[in-house]
Protein backbone atom coordinates (compact mmCIF):
# COMPACT_ATOMS: atom_id res chain seq x y z
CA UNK A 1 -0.22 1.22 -6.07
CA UNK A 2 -3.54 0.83 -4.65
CA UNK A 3 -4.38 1.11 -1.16
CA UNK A 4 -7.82 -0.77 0.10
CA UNK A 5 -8.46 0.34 2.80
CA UNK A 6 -11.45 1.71 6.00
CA UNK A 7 -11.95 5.09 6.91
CA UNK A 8 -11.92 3.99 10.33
CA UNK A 9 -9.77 1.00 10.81
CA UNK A 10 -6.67 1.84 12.96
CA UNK A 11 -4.46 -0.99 10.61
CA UNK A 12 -5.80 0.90 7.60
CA UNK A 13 -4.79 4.80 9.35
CA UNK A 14 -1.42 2.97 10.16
CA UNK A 15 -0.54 1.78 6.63
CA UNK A 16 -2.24 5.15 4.95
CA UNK A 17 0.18 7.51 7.56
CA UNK A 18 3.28 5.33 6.49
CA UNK A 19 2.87 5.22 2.52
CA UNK A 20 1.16 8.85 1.94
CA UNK A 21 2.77 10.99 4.51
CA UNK A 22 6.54 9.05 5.14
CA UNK A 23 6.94 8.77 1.80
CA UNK A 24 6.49 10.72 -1.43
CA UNK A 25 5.17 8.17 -4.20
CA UNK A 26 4.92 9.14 -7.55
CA UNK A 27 2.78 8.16 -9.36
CA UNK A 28 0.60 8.64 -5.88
CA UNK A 29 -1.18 5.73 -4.59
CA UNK A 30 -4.92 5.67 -5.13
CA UNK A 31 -6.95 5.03 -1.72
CA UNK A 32 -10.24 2.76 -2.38
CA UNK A 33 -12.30 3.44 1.12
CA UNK A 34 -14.26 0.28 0.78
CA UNK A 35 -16.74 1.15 4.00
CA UNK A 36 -17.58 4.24 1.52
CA UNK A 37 -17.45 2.57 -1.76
CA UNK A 38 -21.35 1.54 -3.16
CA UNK A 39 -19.28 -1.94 -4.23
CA UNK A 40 -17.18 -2.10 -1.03
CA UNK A 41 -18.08 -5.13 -0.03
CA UNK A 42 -18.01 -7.07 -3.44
CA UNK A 43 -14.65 -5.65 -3.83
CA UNK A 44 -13.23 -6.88 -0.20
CA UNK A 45 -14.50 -10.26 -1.13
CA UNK A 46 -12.78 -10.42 -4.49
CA UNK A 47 -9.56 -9.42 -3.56
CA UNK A 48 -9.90 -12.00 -0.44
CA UNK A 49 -10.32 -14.28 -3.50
CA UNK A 50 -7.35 -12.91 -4.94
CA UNK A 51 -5.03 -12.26 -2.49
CA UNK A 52 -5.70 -14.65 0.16
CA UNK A 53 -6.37 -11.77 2.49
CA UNK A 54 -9.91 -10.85 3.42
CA UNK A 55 -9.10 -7.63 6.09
CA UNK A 56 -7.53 -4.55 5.66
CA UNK A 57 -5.32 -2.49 4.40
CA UNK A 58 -4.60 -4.67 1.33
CA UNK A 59 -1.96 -2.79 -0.40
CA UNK A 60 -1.41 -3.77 -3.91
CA UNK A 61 1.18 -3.28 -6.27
CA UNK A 62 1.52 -4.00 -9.50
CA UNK A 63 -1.47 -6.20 -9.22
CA UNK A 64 0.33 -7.76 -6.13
CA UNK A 65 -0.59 -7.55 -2.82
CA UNK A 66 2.55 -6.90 -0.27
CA UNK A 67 0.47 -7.19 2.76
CA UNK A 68 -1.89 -4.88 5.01
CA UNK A 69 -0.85 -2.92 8.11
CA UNK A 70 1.64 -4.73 9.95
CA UNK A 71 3.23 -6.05 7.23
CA UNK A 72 4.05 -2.26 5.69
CA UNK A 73 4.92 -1.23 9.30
CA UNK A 74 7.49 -4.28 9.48
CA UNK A 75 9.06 -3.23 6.01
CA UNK A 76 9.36 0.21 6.99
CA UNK A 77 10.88 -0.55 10.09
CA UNK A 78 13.49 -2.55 8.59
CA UNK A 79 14.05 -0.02 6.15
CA UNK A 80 13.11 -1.92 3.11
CA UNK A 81 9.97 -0.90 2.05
CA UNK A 82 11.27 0.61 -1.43
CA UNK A 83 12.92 -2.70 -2.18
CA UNK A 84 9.98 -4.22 -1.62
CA UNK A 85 7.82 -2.55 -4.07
CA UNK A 86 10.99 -2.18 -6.27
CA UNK A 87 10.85 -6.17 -6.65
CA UNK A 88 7.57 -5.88 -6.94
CA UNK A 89 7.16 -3.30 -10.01
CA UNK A 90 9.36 -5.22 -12.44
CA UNK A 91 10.41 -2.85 -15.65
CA UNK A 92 7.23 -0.54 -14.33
CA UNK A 93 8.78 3.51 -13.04
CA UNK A 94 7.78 4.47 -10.07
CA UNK A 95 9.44 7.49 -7.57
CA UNK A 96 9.83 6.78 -3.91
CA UNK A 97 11.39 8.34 -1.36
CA UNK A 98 11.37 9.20 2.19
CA UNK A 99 9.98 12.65 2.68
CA UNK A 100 12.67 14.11 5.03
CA UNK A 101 15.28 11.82 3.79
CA UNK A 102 17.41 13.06 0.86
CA UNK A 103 17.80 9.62 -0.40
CA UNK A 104 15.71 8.80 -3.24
CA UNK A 105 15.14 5.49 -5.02
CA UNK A 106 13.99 5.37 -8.76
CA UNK A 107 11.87 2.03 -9.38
């Protein structure tokens, strides 16, 4: 999982708080701060390319992206943010699991 992301976008701080401090991920998900990065800007306008989405977050999976901010709010909410990235990861292992929630999902 790869989070793109701005260290000072309130979407990006929103998406960041959910995946790296609700949940434990392991593998963990690497952060790319592209308002940091010397290649930020190339990179934003590839994956736009990609992805169809040109603002962040831009949370990718699997080479996937399952949406930025309000999308990974709405999942959470809903309580199916694991299945998401479960469907997304395919024969792939990852860990998550709520951090205070005894519950844990292998993917």
């Amino acid at each position: 999982m790869v989070i793109f992301s701005k260290s000072y976008c309130p979407y990006s701080k929103r998406a960041k708080g959910i995946l790296l401090e609700k949940y434990s991920i392991d593998p963990p998900p690497y952060v790319v701060e592209l308002d940091e990065h010397p290649l930020g800007a190339k990179i934003q306008a590839r994956l736009g390319a990609l992805t169809q989405r040109t603002t962040v977050p831009n949370i990718m999976v699997n080479g996937k992206s399952i949406g930025g901010g309000d999308e990974i709010s709405e999942l959470d909410g809903r309580k199916t943010l694991i299945d998401k990235i479960k469907s997304v990861m395919g024969a792939k292992q990852i860990t998550m699991k709520e951090r205070f929630n005894d519950k844990s999902k292998e993917i």
